[in-house]
C-alpha atoms as a PDB file:
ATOM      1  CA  UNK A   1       0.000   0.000   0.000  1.00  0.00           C
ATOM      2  CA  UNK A   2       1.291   3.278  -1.404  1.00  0.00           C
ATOM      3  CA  UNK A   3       1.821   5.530   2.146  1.00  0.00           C
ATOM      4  CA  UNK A   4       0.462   9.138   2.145  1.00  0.00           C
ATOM      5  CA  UNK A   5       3.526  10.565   2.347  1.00  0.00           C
ATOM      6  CA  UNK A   6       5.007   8.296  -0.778  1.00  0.00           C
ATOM      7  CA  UNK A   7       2.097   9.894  -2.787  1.00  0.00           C
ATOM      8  CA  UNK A   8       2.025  12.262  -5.665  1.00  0.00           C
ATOM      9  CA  UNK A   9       1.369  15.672  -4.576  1.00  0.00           C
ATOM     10  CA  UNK A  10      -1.952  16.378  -6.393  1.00  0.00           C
ATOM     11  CA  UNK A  11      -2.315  19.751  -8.150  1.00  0.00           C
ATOM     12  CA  UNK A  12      -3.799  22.206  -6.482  1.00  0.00           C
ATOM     13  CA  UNK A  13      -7.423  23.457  -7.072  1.00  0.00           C
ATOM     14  CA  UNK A  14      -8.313  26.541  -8.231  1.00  0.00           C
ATOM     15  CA  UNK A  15     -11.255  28.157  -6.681  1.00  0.00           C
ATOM     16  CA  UNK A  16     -13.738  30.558  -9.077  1.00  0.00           C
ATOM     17  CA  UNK A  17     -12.388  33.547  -8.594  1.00  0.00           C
ATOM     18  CA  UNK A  18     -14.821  36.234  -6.790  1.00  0.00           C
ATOM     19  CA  UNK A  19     -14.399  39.864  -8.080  1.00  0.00           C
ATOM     20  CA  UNK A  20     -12.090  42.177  -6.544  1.00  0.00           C
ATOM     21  CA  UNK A  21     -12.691  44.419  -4.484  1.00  0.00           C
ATOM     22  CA  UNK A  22     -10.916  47.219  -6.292  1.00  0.00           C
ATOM     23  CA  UNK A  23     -13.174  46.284  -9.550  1.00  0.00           C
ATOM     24  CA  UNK A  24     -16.642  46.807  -7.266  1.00  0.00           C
ATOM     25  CA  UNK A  25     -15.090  50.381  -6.004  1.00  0.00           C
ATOM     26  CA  UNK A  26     -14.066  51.403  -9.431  1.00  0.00           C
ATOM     27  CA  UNK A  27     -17.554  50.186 -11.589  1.00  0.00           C
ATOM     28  CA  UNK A  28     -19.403  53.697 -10.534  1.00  0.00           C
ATOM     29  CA  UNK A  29     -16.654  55.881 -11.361  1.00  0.00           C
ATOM     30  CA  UNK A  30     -16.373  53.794 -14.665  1.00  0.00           C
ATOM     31  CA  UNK A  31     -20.054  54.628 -15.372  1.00  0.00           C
ATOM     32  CA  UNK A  32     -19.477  58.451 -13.917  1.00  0.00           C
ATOM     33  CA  UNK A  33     -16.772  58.530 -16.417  1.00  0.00           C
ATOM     34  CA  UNK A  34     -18.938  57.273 -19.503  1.00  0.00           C
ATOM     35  CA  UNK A  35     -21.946  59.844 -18.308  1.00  0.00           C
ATOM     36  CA  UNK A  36     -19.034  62.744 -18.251  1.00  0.00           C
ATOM     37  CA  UNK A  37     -17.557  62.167 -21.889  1.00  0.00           C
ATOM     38  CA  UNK A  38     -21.188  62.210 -22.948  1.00  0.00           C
ATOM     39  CA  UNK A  39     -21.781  65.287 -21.452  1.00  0.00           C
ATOM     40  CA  UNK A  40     -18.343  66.726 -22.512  1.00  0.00           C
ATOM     41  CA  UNK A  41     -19.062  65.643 -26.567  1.00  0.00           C
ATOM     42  CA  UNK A  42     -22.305  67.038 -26.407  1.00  0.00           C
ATOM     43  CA  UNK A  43     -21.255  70.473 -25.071  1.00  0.00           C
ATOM     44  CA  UNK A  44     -18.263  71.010 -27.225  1.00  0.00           C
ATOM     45  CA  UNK A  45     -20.510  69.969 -30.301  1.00  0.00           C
ATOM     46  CA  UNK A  46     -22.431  73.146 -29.705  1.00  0.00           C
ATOM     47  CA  UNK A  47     -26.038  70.688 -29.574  1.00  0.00           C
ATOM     48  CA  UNK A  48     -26.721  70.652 -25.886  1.00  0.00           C
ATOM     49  CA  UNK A  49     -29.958  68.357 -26.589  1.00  0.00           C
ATOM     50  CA  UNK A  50     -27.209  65.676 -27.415  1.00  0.00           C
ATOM     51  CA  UNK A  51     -27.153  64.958 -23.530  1.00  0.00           C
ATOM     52  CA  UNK A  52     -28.600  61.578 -22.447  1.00  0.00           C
ATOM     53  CA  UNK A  53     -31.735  61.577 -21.132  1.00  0.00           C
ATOM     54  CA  UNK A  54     -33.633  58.771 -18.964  1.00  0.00           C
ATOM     55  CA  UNK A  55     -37.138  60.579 -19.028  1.00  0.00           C
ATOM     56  CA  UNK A  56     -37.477  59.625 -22.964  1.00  0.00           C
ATOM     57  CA  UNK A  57     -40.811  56.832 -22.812  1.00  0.00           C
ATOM     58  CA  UNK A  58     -41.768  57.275 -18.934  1.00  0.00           C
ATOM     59  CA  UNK A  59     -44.514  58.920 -17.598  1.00  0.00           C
ATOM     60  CA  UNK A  60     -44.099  62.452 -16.672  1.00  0.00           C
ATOM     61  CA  UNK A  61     -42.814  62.912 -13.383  1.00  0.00           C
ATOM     62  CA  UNK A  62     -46.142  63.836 -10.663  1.00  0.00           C
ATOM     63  CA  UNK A  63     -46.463  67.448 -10.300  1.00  0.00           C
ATOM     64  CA  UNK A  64     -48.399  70.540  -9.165  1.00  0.00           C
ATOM     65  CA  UNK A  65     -47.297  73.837 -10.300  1.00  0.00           C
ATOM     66  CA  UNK A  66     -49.427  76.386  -8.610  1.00  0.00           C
ATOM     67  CA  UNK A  67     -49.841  79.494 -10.924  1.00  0.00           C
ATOM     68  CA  UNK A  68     -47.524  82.273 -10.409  1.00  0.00           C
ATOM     69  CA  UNK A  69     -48.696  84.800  -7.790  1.00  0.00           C
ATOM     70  CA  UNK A  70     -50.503  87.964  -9.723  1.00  0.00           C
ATOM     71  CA  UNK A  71     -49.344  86.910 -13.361  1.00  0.00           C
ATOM     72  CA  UNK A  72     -52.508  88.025 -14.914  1.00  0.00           C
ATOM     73  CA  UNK A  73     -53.025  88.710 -18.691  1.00  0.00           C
ATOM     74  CA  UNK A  74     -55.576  90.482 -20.411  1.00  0.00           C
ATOM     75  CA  UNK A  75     -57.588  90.860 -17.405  1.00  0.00           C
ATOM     76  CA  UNK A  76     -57.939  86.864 -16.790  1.00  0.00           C
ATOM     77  CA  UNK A  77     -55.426  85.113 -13.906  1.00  0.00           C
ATOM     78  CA  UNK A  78     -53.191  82.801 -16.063  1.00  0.00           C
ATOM     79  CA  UNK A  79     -53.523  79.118 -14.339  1.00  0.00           C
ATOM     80  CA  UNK A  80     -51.006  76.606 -13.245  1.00  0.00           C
ATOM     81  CA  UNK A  81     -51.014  72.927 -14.418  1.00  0.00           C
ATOM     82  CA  UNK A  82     -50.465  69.265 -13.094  1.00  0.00           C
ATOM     83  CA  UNK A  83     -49.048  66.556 -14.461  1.00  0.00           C
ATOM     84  CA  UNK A  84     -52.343  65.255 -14.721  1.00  0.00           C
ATOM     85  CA  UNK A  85     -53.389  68.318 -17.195  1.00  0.00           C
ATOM     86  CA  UNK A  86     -50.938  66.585 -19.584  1.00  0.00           C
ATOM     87  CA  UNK A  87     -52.734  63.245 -20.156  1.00  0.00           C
ATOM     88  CA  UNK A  88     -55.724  63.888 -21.126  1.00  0.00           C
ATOM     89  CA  UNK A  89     -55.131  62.826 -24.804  1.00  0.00           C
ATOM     90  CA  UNK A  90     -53.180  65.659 -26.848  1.00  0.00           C
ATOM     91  CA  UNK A  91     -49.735  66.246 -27.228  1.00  0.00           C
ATOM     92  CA  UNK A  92     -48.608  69.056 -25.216  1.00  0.00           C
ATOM     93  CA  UNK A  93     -45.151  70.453 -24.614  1.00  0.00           C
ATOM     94  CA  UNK A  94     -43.423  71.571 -21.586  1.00  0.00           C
ATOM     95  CA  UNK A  95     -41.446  74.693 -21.471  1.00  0.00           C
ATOM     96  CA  UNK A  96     -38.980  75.457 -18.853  1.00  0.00           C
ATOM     97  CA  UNK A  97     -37.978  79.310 -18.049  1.00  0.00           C
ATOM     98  CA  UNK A  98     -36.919  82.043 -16.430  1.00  0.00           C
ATOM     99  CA  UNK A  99     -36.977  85.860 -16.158  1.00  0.00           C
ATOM    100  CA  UNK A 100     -32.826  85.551 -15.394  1.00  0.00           C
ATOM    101  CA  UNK A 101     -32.322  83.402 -18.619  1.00  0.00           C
ATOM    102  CA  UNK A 102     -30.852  85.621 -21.353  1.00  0.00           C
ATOM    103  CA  UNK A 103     -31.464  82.130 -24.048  1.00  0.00           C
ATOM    104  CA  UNK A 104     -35.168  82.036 -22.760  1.00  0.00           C
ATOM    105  CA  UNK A 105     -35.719  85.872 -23.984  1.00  0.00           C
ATOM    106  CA  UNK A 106     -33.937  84.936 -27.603  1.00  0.00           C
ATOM    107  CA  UNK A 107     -36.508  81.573 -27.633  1.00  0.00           C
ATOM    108  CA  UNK A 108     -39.703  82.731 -26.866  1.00  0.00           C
ATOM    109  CA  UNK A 109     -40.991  83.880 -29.988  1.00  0.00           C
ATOM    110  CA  UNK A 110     -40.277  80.525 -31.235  1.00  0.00           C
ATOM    111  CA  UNK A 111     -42.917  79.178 -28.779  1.00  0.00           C
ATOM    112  CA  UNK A 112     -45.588  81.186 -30.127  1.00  0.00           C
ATOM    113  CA  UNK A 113     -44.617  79.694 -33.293  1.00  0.00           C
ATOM    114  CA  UNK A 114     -44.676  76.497 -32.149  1.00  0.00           C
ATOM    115  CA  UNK A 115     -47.901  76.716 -30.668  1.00  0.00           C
ATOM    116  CA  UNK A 116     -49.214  77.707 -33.648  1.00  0.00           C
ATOM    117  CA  UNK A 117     -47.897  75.575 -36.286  1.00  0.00           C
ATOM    118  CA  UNK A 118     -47.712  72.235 -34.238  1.00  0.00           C
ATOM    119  CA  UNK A 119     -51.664  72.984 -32.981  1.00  0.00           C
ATOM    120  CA  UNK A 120     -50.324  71.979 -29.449  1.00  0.00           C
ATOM    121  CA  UNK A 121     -50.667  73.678 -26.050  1.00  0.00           C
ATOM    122  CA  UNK A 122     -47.405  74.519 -24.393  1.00  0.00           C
ATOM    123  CA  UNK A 123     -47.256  74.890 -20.503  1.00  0.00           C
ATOM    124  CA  UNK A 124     -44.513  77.043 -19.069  1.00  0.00           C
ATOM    125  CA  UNK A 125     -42.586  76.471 -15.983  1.00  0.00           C
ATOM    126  CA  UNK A 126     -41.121  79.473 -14.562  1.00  0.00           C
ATOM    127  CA  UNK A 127     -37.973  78.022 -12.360  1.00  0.00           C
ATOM    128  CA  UNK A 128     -36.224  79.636  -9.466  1.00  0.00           C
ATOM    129  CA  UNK A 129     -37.572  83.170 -10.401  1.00  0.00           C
ATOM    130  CA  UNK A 130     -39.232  85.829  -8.210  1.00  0.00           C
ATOM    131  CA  UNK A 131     -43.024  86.621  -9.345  1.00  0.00           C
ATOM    132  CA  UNK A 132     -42.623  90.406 -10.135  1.00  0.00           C
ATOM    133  CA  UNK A 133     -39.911  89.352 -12.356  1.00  0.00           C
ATOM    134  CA  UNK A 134     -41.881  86.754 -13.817  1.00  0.00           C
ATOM    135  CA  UNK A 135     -44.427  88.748 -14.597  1.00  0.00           C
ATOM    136  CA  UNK A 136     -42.580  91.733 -16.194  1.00  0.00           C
ATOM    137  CA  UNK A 137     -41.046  89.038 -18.179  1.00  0.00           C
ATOM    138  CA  UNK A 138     -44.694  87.505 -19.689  1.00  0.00           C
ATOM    139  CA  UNK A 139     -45.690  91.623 -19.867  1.00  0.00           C
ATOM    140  CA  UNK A 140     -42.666  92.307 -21.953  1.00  0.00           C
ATOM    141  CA  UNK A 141     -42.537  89.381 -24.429  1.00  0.00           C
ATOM    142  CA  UNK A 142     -46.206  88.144 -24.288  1.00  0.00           C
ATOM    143  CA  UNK A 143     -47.489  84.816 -23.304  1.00  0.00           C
ATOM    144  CA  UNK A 144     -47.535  81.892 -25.729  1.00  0.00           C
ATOM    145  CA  UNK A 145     -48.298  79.223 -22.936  1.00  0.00           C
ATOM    146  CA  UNK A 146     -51.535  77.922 -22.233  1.00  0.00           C
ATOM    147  CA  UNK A 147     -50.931  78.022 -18.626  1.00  0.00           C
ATOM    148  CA  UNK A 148     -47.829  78.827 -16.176  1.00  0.00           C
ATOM    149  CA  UNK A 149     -46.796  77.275 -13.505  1.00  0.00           C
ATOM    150  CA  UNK A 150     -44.213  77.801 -10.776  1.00  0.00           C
ATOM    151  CA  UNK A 151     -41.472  75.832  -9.528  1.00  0.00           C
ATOM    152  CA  UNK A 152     -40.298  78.719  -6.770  1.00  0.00           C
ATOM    153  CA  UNK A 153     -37.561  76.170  -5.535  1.00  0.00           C
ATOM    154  CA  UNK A 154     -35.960  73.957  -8.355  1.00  0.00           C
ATOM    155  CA  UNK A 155     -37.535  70.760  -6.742  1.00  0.00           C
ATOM    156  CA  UNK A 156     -39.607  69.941  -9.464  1.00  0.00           C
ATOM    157  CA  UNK A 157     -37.081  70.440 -12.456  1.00  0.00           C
ATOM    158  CA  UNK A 158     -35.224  68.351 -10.573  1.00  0.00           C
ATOM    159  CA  UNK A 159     -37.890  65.557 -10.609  1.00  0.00           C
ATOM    160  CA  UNK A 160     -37.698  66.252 -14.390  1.00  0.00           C
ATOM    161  CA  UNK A 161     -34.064  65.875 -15.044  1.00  0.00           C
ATOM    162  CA  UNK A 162     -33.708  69.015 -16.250  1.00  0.00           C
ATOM    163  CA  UNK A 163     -30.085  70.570 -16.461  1.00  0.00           C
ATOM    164  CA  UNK A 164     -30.840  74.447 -16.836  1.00  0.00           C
ATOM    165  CA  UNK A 165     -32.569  77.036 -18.445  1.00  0.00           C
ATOM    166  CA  UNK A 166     -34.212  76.781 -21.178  1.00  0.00           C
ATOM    167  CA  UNK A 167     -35.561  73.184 -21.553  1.00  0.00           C
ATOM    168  CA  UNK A 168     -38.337  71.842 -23.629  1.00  0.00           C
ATOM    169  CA  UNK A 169     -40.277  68.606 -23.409  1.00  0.00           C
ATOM    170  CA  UNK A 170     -42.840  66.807 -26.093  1.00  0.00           C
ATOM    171  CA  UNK A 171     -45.746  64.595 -24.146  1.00  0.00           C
ATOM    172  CA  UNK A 172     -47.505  62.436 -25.962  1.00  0.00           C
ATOM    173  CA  UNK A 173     -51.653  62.331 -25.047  1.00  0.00           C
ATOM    174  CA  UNK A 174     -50.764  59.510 -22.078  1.00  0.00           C
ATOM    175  CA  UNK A 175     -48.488  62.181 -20.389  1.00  0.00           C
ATOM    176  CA  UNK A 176     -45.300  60.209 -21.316  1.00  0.00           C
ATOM    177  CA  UNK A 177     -41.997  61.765 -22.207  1.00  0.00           C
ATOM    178  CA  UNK A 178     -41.271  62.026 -26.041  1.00  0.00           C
ATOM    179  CA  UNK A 179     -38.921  64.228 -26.705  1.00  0.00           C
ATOM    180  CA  UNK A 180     -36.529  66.718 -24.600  1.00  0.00           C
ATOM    181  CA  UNK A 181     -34.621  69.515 -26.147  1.00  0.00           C
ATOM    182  CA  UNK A 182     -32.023  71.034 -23.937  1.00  0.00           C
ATOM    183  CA  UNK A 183     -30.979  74.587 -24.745  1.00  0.00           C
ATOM    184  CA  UNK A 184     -32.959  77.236 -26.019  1.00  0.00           C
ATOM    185  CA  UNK A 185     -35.273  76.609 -29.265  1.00  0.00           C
ATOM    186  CA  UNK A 186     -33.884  77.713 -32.538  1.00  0.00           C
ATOM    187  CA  UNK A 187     -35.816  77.935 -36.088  1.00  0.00           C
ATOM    188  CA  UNK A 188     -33.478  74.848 -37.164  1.00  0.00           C
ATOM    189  CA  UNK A 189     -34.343  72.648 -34.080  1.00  0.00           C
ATOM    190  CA  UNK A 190     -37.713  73.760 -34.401  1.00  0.00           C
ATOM    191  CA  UNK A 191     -38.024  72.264 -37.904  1.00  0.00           C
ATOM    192  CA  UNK A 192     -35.435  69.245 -37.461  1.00  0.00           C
ATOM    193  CA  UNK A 193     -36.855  68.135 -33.988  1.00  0.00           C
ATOM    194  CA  UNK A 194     -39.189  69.572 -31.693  1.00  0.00           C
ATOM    195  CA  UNK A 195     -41.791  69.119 -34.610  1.00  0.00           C
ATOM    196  CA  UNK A 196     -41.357  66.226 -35.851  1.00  0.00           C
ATOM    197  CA  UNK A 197     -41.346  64.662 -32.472  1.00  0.00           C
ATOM    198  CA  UNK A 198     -44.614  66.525 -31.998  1.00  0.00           C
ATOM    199  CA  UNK A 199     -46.157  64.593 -35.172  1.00  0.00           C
ATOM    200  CA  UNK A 200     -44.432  61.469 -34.111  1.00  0.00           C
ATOM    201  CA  UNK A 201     -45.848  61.286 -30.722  1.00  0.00           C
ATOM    202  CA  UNK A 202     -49.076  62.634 -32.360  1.00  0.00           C
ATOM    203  CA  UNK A 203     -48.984  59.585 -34.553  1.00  0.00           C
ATOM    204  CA  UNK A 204     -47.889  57.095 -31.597  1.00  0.00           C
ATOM    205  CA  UNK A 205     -50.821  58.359 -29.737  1.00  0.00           C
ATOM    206  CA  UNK A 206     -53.864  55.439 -29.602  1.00  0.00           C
ATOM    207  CA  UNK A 207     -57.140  57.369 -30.706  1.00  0.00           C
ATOM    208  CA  UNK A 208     -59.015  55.822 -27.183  1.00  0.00           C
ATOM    209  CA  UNK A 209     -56.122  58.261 -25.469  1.00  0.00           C
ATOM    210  CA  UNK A 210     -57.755  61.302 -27.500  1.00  0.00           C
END
């Protein structure tokens, strides 16, 4: 009888190897990393609405915005919205904007375009801004919107994923993201985006939504 010790050493076994510890620390900054340069192209490209967005086929995020304080035109109080104003069947877009934003004042004819050529009502959101200045703003320029509503503390852009000032966001009639356009409107994005998004989500729309 062969003795233990007179025996062949047997090879050792390799156990599945478990991953590192360094490799579990380092995945998030990976994924940071990939978020940045996505970020960074879009921004030195000049097309801000390049930047990844996670809203695009979700419902629109719940929301009240209560109606900013005194903002009355042609002797009628302009309303706020809810989300809830934004699925009842139409396509509607979303307009974020301030009094402060210097791109918001160079868009905003552009809205009252839109409205009128798409056929669509178009909310505002007046972010961060104080009412008086809100409403010199709608007195100066006019009002496109069909109603404004105010987000007096940035919580609720937030909730939206928006990155600043001006932003713009197609719903389709079930109150679902379509479309976002980050930046301020311009005649060519008008033509090569924002509307056709409008037509597409028009299109995508089931007629029992309407």
């Amino acid at each position: 009888m062969q003795k233990a010790a007179d025996r062949p050493a047997e090879p050792p076994q390799h156990l599945p190897e478990r991953p590192s510890r360094v490799r579990v620390v380092a995945m998030p900054l990976i994924i940071f990393g990939a978020l940045a340069a996505l970020f960074a192209v879009a921004l030195r490209s000049g097309d801000p609405s390049k930047l990844p967005s996670a809203m695009i086929g979700k419902p629109a995020p719940a929301a009240i915005f209560p109606a900013v304080e005194g903002l009355v035109v042609g002797g009628r109080p302009v309303a706020g919205f809810s989300t809830a104003d934004l699925a009842k069947g139409e396509v509607s877009v979303v307009n974020f904007w301030a009094s402060w934003c210097i791109p918001c004042v160079q868009e905003h004819p552009l809205l009252g375009e839109l409205a009128k050529r798409a056929g669509v009502g178009i909310y505002g959101v007046n972010y961060k801004d104080d009412a008086a200045n809100a409403r010199r703003f709608i007195g100066r320029y006019g009002n496109p919107f069909t109603a404004i509503g105010a987000d007096a503390t940035g919580r609720l852009a937030i909730d939206w994923g928006v990155y600043g000032m001006p932003e713009t966001f197609v719903v389709n009639g079930r109150g679902e993201i379509a479309y976002k356009h980050v930046g301020p409107l311009t005649p060519a994005s008008l033509e090569q985006n924002v509307l056709p998004a409008i037509e597409a989500a028009r299109k995508a729309t089931p007629a029992t939504a309407r």
